[in-house]
Each structure stands twice: as structure tokens, then as C-alpha cells.
N, C-alpha and C. Protein backbone atom coordinates (compact mmCIF):
# COMPACT_ATOMS: atom_id res chain seq x y z
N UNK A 1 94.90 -74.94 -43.06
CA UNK A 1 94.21 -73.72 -42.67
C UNK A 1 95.05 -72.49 -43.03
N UNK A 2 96.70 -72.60 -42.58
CA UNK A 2 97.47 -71.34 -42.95
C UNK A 2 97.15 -71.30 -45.01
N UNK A 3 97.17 -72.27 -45.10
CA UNK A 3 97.08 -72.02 -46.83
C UNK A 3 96.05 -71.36 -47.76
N UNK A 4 94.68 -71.93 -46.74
CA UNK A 4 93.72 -71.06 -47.45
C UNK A 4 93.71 -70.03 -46.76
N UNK A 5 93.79 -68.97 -45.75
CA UNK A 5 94.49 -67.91 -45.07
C UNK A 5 94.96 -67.31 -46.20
N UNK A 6 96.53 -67.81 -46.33
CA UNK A 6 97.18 -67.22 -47.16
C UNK A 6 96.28 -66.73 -48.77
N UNK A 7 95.38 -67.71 -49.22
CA UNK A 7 94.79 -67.69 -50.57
C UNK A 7 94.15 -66.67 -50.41
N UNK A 8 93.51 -66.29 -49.47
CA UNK A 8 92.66 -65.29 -48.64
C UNK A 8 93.16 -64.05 -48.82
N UNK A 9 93.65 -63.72 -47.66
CA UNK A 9 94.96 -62.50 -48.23
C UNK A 9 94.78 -62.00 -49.48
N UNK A 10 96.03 -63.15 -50.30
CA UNK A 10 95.98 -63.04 -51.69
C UNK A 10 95.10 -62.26 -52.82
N UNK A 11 93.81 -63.14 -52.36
CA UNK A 11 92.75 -62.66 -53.42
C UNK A 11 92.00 -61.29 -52.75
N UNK A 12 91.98 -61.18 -51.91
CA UNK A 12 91.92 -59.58 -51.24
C UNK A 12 92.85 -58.63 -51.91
N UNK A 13 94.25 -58.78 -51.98
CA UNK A 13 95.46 -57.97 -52.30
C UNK A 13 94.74 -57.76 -53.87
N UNK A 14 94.86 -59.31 -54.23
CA UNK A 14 94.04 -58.86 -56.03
C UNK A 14 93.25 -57.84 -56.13
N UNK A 15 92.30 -57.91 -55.05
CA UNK A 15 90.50 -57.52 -55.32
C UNK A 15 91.40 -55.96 -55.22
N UNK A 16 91.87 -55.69 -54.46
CA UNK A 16 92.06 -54.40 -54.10
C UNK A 16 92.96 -53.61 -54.93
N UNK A 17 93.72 -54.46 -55.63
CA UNK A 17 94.29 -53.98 -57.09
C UNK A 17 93.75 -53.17 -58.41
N UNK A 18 92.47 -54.43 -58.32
CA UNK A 18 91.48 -54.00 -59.23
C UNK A 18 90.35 -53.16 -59.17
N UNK A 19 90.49 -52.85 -57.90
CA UNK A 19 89.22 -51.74 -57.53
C UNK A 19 90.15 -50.60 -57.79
N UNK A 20 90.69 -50.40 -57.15
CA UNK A 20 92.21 -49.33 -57.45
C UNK A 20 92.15 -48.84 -59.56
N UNK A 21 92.50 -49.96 -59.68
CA UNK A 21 92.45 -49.41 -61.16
C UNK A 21 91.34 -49.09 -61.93
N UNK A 22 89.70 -49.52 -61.30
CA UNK A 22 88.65 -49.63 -61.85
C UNK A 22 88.14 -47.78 -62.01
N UNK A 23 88.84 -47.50 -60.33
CA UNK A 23 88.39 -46.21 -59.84
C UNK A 23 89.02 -45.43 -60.06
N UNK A 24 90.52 -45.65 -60.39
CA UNK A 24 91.15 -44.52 -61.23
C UNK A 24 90.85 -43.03 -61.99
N UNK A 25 91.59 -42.08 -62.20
CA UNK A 25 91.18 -40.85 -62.49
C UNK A 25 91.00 -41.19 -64.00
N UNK A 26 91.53 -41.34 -64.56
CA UNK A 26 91.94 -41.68 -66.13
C UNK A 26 90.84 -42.58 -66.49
N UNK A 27 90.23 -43.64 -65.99
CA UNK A 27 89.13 -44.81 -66.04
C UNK A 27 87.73 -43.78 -65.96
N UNK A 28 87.61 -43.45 -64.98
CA UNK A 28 86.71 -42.42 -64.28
C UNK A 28 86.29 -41.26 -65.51
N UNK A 29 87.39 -40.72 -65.61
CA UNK A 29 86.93 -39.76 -67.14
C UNK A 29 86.63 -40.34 -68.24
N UNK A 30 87.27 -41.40 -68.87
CA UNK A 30 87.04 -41.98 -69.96
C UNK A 30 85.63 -42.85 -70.09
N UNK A 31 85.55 -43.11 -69.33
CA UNK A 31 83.84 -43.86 -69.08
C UNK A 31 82.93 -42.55 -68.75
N UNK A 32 83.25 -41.89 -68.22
CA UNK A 32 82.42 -40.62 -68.02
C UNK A 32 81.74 -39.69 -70.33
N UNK A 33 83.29 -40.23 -70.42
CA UNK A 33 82.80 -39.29 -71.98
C UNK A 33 82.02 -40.12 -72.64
N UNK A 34 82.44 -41.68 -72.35
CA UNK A 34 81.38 -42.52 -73.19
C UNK A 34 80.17 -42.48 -72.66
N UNK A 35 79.60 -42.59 -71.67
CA UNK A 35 78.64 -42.26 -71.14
C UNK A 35 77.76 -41.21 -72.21
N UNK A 36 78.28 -40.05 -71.81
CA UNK A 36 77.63 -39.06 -72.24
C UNK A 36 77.72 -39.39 -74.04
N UNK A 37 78.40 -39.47 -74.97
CA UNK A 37 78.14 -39.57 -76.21
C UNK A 37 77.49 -40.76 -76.74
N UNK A 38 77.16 -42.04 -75.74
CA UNK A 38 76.02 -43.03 -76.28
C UNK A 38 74.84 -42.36 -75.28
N UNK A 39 74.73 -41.29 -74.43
CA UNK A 39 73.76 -40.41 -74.10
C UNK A 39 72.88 -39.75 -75.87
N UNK A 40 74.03 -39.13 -75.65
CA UNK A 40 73.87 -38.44 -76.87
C UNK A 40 73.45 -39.04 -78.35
N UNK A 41 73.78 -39.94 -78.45
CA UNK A 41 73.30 -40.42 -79.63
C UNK A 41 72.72 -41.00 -79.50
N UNK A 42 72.04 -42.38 -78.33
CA UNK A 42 70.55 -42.71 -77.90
C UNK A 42 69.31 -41.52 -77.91
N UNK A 43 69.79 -40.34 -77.59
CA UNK A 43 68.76 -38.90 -77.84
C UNK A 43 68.86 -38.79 -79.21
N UNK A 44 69.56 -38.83 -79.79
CA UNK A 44 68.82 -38.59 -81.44
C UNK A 44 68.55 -39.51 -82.04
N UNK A 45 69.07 -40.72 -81.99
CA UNK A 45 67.96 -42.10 -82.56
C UNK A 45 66.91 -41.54 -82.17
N UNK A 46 66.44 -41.83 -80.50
CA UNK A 46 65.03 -41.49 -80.72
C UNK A 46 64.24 -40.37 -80.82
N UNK A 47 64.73 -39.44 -80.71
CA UNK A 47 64.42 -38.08 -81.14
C UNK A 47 64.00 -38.26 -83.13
N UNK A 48 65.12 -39.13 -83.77
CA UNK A 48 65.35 -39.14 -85.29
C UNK A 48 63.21 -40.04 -85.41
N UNK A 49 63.51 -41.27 -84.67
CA UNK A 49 62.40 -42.48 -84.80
C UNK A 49 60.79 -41.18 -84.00
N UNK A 50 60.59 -40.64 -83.61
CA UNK A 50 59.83 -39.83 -82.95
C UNK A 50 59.20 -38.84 -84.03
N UNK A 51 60.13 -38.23 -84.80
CA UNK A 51 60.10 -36.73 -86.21
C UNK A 51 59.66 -38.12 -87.63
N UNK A 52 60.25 -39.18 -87.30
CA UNK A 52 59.41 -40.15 -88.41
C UNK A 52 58.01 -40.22 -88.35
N UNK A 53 58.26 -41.22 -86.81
CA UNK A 53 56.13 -41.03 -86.90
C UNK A 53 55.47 -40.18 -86.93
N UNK A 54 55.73 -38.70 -86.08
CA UNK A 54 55.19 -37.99 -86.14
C UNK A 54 54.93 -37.54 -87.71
N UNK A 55 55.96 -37.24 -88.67
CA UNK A 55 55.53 -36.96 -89.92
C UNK A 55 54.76 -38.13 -90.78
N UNK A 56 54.30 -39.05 -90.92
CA UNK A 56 53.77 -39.84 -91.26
C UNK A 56 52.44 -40.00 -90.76
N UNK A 57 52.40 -39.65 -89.54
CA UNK A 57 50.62 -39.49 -89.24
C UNK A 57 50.35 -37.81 -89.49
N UNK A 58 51.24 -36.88 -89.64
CA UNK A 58 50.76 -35.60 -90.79
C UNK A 58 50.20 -35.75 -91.59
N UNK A 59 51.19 -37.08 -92.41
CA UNK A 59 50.91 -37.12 -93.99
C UNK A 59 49.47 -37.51 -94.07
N UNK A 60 49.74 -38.81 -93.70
CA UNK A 60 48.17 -39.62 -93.54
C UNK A 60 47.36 -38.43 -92.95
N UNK A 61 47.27 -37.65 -92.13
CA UNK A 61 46.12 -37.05 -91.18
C UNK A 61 45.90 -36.28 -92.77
N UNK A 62 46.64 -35.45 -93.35
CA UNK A 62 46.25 -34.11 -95.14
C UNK A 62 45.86 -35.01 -95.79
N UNK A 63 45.10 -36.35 -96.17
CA UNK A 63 44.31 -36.98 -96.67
C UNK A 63 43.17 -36.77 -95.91
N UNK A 64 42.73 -36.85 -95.04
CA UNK A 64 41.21 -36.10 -94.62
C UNK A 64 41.46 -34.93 -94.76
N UNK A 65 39.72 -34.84 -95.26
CA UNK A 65 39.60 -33.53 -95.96
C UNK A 65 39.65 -32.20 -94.74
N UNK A 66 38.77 -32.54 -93.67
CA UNK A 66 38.80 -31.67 -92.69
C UNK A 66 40.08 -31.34 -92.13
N UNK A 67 40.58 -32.55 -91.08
CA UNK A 67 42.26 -32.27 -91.00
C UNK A 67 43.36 -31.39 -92.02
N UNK A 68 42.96 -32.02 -92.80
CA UNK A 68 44.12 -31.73 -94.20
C UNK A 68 44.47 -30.01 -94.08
N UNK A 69 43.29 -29.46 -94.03
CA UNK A 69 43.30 -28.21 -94.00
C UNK A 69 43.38 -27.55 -93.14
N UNK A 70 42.79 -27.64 -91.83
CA UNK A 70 43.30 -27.64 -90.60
C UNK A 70 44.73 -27.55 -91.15
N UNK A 71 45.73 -28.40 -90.65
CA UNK A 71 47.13 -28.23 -90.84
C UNK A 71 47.89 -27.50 -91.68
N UNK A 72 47.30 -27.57 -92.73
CA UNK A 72 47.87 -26.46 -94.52
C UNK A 72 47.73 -25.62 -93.95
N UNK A 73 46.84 -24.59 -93.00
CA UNK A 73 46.67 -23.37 -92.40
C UNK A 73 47.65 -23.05 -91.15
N UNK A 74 47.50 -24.45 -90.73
CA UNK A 74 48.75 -24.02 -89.36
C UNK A 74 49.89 -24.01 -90.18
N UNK A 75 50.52 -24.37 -90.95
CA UNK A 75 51.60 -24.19 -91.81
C UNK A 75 52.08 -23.25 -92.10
N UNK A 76 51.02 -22.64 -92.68
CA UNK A 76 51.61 -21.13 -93.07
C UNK A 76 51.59 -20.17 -92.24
């Protein structure tokens, strides 16, 4: 019983090591910047995939004749 006790302890002392370092100031910022720049570049993938379709059902839409012109006018 004192032994697993003791193992007890132990792996507490660990756990609490590693929370310690998880939460750190230095950890804390550095995951904070990654955060934000796979923010950032998940927003322009799909921002990039969004200005695709959208221009592609333009294109296709200036093959009808009605549309087509419609839009050539908002254009200019």
C-alpha cells in the first residue's frame, strides 16, 4: 500500500511538472502566434477557394445572353 502511495505522489509531482511547463509564459506566447498565423492563412485559402468559384460562375453566367450583359454593365 505505502508503494503505490508513494507511485501516487510521484506521478502527481510529474503531472504537476508538466502542467507547469505546458502553461508557461514562453509556451503560452508561442502557441498563441501559431494560432493566429494558421488563423491567417486558413482565411486566405478560403477566402483564395471562394474568389475561384465565384469567378467561374461570372464566367459561365457572360455566356447567357441576358446575364452576360447585365454584368459587362455593372463592370464598368
Amino acid at each position: 500500500m505505502e508503494k503505490k502511495i508513494g507511485e501516487l505522489n510521484q506521478n502527481i509531482k510529474d503531472l504537476n511538472v508538466v502542467i507547469k511547463r505546458a502553461n508557461s509564459l514562453h509556451v503560452v506566447f508561442l502557441r498563441g502566434i501559431l494560432w493566429g498565423l494558421g488563423s491567417a492563412v486558413g482565411a486566405t485559402v478560403i477566402a483564395v477557394i471562394i474568389i475561384a468559384i465565384l469567378s467561374s460562375i461570372i464566367q459561365s453566367v457572360n455566356d447567357v445572353p441576358v446575364l452576360g450583359n447585365v454584368i459587362n454593365n455593372l463592370q464598368k
